[in-house]
PDB file of N, CA and C in Angstrom:
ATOM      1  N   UNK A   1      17.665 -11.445   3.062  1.00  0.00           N
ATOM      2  CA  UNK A   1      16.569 -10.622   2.596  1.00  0.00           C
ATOM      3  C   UNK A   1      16.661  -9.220   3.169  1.00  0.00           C
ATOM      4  N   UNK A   2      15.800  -8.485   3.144  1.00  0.00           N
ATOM      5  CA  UNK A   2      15.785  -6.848   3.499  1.00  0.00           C
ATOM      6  C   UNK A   2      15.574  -6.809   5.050  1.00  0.00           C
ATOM      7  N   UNK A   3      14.869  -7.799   5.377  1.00  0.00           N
ATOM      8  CA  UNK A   3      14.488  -8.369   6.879  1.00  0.00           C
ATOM      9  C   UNK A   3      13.412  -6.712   7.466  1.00  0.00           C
ATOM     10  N   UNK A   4      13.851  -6.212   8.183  1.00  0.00           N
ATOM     11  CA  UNK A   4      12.774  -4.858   8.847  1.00  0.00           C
ATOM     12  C   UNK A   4      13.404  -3.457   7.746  1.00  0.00           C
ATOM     13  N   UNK A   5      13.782  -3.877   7.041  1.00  0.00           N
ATOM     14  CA  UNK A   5      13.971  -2.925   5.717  1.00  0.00           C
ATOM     15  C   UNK A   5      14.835  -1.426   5.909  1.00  0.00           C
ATOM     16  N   UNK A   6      15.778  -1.673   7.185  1.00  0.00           N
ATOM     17  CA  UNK A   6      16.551  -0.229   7.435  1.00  0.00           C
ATOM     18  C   UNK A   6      17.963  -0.098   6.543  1.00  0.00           C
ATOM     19  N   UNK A   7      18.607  -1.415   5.893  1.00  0.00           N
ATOM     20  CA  UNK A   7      19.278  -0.772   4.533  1.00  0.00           C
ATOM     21  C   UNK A   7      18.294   0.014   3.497  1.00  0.00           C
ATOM     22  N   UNK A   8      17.209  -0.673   3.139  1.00  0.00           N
ATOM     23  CA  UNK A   8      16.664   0.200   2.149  1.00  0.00           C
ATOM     24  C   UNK A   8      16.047   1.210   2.718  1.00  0.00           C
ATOM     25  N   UNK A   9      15.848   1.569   3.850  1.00  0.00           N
ATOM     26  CA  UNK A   9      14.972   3.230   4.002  1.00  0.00           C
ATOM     27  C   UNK A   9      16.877   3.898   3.985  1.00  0.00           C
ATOM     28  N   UNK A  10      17.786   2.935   4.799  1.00  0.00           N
ATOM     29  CA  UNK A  10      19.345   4.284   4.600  1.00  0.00           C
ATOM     30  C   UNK A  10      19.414   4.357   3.024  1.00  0.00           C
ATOM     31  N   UNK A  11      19.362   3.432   1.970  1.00  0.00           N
ATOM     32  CA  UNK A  11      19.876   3.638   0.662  1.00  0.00           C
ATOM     33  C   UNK A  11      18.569   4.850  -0.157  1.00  0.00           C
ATOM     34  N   UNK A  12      17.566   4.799   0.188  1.00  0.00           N
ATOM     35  CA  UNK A  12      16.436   6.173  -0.314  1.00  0.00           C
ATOM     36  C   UNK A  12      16.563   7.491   0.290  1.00  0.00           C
ATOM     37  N   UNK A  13      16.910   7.020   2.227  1.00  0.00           N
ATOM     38  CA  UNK A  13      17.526   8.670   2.428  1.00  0.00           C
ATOM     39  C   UNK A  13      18.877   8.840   1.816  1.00  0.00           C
ATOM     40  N   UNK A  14      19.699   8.322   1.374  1.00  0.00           N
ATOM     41  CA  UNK A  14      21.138   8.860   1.221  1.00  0.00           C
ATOM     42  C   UNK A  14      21.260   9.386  -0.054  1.00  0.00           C
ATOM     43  N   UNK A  15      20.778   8.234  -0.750  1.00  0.00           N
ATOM     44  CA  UNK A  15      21.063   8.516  -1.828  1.00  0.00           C
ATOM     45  C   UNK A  15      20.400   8.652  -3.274  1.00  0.00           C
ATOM     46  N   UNK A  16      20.340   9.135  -4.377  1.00  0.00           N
ATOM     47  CA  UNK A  16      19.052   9.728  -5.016  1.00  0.00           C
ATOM     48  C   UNK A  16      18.871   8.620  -5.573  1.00  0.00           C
ATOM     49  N   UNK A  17      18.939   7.287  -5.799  1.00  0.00           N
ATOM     50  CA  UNK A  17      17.955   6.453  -6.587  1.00  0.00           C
ATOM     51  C   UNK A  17      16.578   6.263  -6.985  1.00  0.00           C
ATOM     52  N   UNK A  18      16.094   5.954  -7.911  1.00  0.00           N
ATOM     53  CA  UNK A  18      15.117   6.256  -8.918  1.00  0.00           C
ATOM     54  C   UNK A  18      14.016   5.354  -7.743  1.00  0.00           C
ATOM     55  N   UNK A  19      14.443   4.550  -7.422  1.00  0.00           N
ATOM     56  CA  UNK A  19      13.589   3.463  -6.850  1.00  0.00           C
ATOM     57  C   UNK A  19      14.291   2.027  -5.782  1.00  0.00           C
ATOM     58  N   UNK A  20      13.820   2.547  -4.676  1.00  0.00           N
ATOM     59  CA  UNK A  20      14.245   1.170  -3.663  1.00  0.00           C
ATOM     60  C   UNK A  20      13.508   0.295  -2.978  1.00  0.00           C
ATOM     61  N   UNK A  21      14.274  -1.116  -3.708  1.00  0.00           N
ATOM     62  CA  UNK A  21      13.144  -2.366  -3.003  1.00  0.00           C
ATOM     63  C   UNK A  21      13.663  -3.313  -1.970  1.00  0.00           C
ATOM     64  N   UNK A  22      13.082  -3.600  -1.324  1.00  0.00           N
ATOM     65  CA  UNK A  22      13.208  -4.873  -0.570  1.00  0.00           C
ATOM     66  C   UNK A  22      12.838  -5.837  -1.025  1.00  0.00           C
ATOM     67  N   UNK A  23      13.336  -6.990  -0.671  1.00  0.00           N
ATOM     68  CA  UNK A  23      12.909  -8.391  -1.186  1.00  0.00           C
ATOM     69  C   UNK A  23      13.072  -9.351   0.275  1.00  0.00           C
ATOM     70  N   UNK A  24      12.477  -9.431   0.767  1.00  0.00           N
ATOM     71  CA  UNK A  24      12.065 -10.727   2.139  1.00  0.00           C
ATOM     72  C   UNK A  24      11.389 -11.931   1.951  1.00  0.00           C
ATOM     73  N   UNK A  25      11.442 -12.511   2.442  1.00  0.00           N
ATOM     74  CA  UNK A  25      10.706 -14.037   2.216  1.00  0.00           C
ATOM     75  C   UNK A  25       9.965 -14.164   3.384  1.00  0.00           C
ATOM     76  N   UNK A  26      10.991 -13.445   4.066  1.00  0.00           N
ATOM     77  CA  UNK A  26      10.230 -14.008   5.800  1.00  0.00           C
ATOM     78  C   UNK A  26       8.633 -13.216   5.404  1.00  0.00           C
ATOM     79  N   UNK A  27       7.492 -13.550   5.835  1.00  0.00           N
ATOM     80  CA  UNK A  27       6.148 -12.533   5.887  1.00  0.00           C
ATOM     81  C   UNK A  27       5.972 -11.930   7.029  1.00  0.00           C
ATOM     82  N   UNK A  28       6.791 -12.164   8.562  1.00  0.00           N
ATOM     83  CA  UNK A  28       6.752 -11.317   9.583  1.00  0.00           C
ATOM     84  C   UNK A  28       7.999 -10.174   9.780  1.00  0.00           C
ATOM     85  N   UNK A  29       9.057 -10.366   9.092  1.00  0.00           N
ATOM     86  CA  UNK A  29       9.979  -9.368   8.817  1.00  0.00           C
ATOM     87  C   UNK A  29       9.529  -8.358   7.662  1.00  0.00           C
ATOM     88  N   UNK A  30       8.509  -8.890   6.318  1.00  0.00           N
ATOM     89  CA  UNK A  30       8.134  -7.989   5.749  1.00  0.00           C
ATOM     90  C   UNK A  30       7.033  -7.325   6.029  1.00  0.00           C
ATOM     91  N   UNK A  31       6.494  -7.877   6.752  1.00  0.00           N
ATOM     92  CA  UNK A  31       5.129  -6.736   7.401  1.00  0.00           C
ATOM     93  C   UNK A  31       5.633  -5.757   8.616  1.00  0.00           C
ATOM     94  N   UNK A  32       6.899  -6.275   9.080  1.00  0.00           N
ATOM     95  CA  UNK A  32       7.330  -5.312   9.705  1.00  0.00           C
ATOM     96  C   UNK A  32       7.982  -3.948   8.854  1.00  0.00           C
ATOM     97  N   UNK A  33       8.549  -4.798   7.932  1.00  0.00           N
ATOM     98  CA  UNK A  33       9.044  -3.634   7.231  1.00  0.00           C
ATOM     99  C   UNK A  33       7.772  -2.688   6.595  1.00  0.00           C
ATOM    100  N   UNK A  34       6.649  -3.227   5.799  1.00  0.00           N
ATOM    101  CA  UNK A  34       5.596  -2.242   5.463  1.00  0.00           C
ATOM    102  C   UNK A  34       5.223  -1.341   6.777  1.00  0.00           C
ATOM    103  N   UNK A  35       4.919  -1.902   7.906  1.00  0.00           N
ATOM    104  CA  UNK A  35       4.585  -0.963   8.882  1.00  0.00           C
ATOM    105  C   UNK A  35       5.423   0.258   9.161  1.00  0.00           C
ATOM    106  N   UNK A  36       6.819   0.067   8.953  1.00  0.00           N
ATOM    107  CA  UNK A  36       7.746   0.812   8.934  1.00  0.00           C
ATOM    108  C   UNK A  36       8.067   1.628   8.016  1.00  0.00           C
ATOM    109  N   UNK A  37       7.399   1.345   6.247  1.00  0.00           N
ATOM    110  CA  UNK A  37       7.207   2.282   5.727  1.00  0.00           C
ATOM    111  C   UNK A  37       6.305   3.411   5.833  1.00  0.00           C
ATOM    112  N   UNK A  38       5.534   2.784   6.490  1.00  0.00           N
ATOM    113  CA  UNK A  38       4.150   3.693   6.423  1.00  0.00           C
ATOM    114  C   UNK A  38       4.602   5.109   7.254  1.00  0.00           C
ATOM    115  N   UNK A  39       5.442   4.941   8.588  1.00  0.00           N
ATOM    116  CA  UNK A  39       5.889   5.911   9.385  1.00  0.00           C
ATOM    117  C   UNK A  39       7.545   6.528   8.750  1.00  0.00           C
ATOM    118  N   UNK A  40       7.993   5.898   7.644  1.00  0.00           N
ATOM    119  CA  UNK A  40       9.063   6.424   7.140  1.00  0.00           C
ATOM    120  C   UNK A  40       8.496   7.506   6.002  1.00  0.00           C
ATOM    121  N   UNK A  41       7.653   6.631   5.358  1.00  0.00           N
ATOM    122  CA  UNK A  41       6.705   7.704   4.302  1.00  0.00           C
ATOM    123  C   UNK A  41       5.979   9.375   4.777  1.00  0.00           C
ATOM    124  N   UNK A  42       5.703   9.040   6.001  1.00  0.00           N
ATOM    125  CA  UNK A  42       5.437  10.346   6.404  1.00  0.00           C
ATOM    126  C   UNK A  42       5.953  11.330   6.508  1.00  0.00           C
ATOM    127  N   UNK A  43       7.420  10.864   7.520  1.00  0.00           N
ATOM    128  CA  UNK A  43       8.483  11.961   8.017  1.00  0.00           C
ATOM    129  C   UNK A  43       9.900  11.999   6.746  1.00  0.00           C
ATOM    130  N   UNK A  44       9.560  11.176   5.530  1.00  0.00           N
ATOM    131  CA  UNK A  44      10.420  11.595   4.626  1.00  0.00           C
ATOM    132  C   UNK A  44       9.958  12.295   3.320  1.00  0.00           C
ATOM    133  N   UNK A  45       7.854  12.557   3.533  1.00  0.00           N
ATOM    134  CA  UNK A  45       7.539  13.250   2.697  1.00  0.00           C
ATOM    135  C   UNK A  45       7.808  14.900   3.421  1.00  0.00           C
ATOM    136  N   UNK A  46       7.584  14.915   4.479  1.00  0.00           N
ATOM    137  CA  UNK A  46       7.451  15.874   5.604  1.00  0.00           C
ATOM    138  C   UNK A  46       9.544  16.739   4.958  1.00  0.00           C
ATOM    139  N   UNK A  47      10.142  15.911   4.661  1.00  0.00           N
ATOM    140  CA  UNK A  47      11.699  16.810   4.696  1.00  0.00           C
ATOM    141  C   UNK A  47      11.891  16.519   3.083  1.00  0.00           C
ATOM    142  N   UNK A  48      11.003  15.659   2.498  1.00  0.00           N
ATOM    143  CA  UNK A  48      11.546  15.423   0.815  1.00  0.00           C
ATOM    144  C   UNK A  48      11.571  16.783  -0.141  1.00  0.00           C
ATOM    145  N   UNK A  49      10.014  17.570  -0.025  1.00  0.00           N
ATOM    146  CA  UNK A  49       8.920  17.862  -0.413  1.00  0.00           C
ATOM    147  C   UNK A  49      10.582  19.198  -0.897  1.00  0.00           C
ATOM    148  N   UNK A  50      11.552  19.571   0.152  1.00  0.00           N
ATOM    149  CA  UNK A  50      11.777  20.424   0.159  1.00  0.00           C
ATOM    150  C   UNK A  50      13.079  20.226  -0.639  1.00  0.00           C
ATOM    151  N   UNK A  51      13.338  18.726  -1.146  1.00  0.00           N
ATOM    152  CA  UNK A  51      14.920  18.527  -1.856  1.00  0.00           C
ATOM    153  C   UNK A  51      13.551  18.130  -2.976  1.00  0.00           C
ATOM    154  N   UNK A  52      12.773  17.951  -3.191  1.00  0.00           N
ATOM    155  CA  UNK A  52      12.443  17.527  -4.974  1.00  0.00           C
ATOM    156  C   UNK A  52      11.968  15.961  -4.990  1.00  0.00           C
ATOM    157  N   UNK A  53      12.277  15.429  -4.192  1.00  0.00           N
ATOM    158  CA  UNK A  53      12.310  13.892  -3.844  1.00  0.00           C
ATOM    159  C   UNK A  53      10.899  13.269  -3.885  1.00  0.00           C
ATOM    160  N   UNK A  54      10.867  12.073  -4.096  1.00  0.00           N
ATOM    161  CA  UNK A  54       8.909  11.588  -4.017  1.00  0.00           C
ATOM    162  C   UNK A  54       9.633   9.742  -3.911  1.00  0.00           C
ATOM    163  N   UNK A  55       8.657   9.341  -2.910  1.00  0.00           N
ATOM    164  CA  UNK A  55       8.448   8.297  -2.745  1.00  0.00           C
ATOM    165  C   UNK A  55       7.642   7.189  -3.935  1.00  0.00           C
ATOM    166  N   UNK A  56       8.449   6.414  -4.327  1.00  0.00           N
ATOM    167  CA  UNK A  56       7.428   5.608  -5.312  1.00  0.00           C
ATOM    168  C   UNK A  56       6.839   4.984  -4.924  1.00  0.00           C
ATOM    169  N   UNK A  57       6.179   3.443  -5.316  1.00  0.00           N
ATOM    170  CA  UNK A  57       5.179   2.785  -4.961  1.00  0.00           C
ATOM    171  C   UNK A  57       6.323   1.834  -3.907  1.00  0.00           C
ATOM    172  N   UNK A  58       5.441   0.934  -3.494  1.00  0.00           N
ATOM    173  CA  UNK A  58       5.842   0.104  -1.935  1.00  0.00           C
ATOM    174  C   UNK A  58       7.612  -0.117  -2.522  1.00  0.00           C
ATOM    175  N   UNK A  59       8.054  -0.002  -1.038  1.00  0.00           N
ATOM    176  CA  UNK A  59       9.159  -0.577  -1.129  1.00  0.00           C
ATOM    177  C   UNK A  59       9.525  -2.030  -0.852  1.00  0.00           C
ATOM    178  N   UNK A  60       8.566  -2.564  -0.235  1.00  0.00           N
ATOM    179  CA  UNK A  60       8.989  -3.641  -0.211  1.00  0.00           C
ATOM    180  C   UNK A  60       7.899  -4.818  -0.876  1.00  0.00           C
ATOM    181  N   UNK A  61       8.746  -5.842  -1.275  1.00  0.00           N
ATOM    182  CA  UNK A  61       7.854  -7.439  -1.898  1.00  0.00           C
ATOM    183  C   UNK A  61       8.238  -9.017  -1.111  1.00  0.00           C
ATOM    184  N   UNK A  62       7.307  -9.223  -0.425  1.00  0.00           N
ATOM    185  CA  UNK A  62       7.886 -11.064   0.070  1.00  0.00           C
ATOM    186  C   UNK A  62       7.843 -11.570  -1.113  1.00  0.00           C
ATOM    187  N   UNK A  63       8.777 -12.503  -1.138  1.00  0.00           N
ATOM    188  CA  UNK A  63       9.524 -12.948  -1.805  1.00  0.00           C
ATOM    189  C   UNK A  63      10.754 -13.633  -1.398  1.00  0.00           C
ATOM    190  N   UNK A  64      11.183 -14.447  -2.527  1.00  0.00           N
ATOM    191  CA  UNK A  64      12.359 -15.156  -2.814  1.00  0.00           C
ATOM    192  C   UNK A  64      13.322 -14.332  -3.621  1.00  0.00           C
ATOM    193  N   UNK A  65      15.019 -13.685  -3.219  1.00  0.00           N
ATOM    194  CA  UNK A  65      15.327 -12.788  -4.370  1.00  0.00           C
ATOM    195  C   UNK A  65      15.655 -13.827  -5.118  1.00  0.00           C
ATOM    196  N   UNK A  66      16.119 -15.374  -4.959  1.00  0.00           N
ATOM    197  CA  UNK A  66      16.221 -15.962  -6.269  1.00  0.00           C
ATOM    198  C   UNK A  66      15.123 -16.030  -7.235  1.00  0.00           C
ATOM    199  N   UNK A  67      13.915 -15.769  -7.338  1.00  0.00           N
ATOM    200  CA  UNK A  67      12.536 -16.405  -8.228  1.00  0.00           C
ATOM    201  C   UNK A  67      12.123 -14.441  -8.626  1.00  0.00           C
ATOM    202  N   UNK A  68      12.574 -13.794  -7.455  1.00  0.00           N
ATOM    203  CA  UNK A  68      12.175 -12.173  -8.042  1.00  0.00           C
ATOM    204  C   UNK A  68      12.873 -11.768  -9.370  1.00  0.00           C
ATOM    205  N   UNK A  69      11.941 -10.808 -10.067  1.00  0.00           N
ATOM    206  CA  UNK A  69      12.513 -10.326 -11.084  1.00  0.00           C
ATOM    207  C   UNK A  69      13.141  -8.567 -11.080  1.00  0.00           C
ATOM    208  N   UNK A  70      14.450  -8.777 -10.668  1.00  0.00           N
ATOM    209  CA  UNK A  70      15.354  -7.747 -10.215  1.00  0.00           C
ATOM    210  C   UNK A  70      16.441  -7.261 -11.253  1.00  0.00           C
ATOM    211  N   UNK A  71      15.602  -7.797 -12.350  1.00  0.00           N
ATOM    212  CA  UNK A  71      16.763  -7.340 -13.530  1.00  0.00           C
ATOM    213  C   UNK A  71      17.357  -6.298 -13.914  1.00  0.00           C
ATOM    214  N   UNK A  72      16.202  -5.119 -13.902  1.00  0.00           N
ATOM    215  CA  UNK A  72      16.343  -3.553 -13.985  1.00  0.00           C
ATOM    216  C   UNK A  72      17.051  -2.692 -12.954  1.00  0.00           C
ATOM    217  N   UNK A  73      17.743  -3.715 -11.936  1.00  0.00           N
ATOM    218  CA  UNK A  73      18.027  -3.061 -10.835  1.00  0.00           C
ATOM    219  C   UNK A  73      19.750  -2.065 -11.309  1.00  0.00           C
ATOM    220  N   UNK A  74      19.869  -1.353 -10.756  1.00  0.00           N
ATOM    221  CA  UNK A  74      21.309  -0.988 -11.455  1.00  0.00           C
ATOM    222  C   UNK A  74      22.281  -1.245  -9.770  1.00  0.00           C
ATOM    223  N   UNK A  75      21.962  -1.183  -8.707  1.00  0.00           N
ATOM    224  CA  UNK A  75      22.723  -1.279  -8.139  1.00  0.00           C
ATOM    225  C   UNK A  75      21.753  -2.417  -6.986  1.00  0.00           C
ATOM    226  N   UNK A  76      23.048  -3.860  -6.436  1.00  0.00           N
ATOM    227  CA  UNK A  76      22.020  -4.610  -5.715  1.00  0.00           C
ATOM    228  C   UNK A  76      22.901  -4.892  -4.134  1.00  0.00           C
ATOM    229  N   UNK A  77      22.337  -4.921  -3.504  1.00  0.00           N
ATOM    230  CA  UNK A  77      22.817  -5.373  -1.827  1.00  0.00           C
ATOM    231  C   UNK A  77      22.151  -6.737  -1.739  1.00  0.00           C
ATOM    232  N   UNK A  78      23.312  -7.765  -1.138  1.00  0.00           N
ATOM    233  CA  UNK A  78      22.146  -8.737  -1.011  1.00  0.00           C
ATOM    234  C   UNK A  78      22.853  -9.017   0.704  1.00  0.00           C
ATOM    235  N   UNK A  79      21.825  -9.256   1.500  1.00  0.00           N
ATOM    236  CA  UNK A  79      22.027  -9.437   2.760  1.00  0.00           C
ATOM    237  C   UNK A  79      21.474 -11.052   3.339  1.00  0.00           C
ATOM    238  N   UNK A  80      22.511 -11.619   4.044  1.00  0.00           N
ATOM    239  CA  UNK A  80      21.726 -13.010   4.216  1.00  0.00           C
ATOM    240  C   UNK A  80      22.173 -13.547   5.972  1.00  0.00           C
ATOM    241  N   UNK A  81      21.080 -13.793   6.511  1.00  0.00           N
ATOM    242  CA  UNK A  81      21.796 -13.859   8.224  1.00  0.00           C
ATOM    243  C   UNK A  81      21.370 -15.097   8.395  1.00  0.00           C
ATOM    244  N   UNK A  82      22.441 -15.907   8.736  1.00  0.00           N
ATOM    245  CA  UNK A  82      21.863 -17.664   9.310  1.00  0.00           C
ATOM    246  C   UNK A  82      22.082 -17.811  10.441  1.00  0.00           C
ATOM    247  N   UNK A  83      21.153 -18.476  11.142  1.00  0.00           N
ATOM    248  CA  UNK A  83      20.974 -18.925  12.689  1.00  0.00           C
ATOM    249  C   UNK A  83      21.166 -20.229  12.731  1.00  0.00           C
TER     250      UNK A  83
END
């Protein structure tokens, strides 16, 4: 899953995609990750404002990526860590 969501905040700073999501299952890795948007949203409206750039709606969804609907995606990372 996206787990604390620092591929998807590197894949929105790097690079211009329309829209980047996370998909977690865990609900304490994805609330970490929302908390972490909230302070990424700030300091990347704070340097966007000045390349054209805008944050869309949440980046991240708990979830299963098998049962998510990720069809529209054009480019996908899938990350999976077993203990």
């Amino acid at each position: 899953g996206s787990g604390r969501g620092m591929a998807v905040f590197a894949a929105h700073a790097l690079f211009p995609f329309r829209q980047c999501v996370g998909i977690e299952i865990s609900a304490e890795y994805n609330d970490s990750a929302r908390q972490l948007e909230q302070w990424y949203a700030k300091a990347f409206m704070s340097s966007a404002a000045m390349n054209g750039q805008h944050m869309s709606r949440s980046m991240f969804v708990q979830g299963d990526v098998l049962t998510e609907d990720w069809s529209d995606a054009s480019v996908v990372f899938l990350n999976c860590v077993t203990w």
